[in-house]
Protein backbone atom coordinates (compact mmCIF):
# COMPACT_ATOMS: atom_id res chain seq x y z
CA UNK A 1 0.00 0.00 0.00
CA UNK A 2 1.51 3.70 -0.86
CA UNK A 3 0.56 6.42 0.93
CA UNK A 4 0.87 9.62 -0.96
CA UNK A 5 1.69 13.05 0.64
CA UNK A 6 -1.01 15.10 -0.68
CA UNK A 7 -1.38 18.81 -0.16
CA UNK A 8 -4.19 18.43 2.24
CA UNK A 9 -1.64 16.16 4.16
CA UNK A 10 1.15 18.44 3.79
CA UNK A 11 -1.03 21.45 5.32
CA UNK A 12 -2.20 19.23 8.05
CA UNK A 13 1.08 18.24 9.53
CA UNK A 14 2.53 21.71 9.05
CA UNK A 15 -0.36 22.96 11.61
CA UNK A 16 -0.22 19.77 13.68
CA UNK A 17 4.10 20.82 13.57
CA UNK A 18 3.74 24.48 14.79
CA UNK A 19 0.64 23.32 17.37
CA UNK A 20 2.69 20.54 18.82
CA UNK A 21 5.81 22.25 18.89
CA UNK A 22 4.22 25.45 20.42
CA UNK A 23 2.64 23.46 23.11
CA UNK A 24 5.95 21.70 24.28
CA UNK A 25 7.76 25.28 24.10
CA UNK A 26 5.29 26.85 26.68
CA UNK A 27 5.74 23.67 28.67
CA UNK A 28 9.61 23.26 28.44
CA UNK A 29 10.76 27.39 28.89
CA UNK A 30 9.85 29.50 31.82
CA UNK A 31 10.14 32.92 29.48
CA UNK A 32 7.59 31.34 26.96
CA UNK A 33 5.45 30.71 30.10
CA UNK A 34 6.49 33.97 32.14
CA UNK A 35 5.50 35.80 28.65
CA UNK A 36 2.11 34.09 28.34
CA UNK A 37 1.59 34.69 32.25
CA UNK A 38 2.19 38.29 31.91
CA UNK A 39 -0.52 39.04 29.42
CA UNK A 40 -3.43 40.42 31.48
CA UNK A 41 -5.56 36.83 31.26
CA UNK A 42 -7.55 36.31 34.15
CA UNK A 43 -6.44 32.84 36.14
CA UNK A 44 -3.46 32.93 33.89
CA UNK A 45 -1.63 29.71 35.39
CA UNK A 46 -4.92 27.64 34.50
CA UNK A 47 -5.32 28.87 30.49
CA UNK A 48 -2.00 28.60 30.17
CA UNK A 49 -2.30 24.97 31.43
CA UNK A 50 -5.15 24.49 29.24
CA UNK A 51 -3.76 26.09 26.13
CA UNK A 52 -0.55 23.95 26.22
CA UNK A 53 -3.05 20.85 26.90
CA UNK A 54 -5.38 21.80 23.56
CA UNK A 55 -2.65 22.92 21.53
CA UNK A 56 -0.47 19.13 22.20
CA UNK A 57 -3.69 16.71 22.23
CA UNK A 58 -5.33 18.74 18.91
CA UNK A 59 -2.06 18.92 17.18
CA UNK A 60 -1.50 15.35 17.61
CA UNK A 61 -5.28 14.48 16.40
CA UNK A 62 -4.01 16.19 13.45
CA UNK A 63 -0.93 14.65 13.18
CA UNK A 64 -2.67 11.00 13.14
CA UNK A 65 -5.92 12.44 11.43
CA UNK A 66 -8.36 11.86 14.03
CA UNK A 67 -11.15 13.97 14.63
CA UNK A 68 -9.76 17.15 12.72
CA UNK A 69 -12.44 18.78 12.54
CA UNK A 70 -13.55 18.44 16.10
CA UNK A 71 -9.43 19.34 16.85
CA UNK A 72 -8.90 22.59 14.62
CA UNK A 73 -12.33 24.30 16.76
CA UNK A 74 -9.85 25.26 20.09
CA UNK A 75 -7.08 25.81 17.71
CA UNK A 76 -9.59 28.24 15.94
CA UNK A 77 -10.40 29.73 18.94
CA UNK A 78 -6.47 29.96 20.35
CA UNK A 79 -5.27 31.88 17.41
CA UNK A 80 -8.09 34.46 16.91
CA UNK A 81 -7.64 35.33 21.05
CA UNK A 82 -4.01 35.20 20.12
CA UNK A 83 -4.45 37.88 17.50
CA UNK A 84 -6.86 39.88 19.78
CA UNK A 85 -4.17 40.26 23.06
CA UNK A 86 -0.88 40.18 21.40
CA UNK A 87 -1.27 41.27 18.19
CA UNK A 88 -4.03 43.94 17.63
CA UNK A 89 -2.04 46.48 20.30
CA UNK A 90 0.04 46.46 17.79
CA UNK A 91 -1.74 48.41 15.64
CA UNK A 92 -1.19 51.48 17.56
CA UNK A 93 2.07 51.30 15.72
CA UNK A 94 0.56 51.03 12.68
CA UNK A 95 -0.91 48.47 10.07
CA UNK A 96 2.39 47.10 8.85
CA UNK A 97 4.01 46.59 12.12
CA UNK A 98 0.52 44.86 13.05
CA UNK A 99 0.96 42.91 9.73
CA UNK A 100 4.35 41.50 10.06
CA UNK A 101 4.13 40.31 13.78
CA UNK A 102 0.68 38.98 13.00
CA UNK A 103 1.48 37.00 9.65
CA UNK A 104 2.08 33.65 11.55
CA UNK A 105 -1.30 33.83 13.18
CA UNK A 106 -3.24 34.86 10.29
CA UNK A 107 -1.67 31.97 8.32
CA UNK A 108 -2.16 29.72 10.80
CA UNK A 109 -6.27 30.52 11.51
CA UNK A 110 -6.22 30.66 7.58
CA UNK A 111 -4.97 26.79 7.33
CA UNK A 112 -7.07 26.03 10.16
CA UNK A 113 -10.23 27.14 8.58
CA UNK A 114 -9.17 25.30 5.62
CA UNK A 115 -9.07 21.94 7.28
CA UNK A 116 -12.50 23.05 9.14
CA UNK A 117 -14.23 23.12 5.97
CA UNK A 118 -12.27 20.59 4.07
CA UNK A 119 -13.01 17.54 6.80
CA UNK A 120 -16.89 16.14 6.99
């Protein structure tokens, strides 16, 4: 049996990669977690717990391709409160400042939506 890497594949790893790897690097370094600490969230020590939680156990559904759909809805929902507390201050600066240190996000709630709609 061959198993082909299709671009629907491709995408799907990529996001599962950043999730995954994202997850781990809030677990693994204090600044990552000091950072996400410091951002104003109300019971920060328990949504960070819970963000590094969804972000390893959805990333790995999409790694195996199980449940995506069900697994990209928190993801969905990390990124656009992402955008919302670290990225649109940033557009006091301006709209290219906002653009460039938000072009990570946007790509990644882009490919998320993608898999949204492209899994039953």
């Amino acid at each position: 049996m061959k198993t082909y890497l299709t671009a629907n594949n491709l995408i799907r790893y990529a996001v599962a990669y950043v999730f995954i790897i994202s997850g781990l690097m809030k677990l693994m370094s204090p600044e990552l977690a000091n950072h996400f600490l410091g951002l104003g969230l109300p019971y920060p020590h328990l949504i960070l717990k819970l963000v590094i939680f969804l972000e390893m156990v959805c990333g790995i559904l999409l790694l195996i391709n199980k449940s995506v759909k069900h697994a990209v809805v928190p993801l969905i929902g990390i990124m656009i409160v992402a955008l919302l507390v670290t990225k649109v201050p940033v557009l006091q600066s301006g709209f290219l400042p906002f653009a460039f240190q938000a072009r990570l996000d946007i790509v990644m709630l882009a490919l998320l939506v993608y898999l949204y709609k492209l899994y039953p």
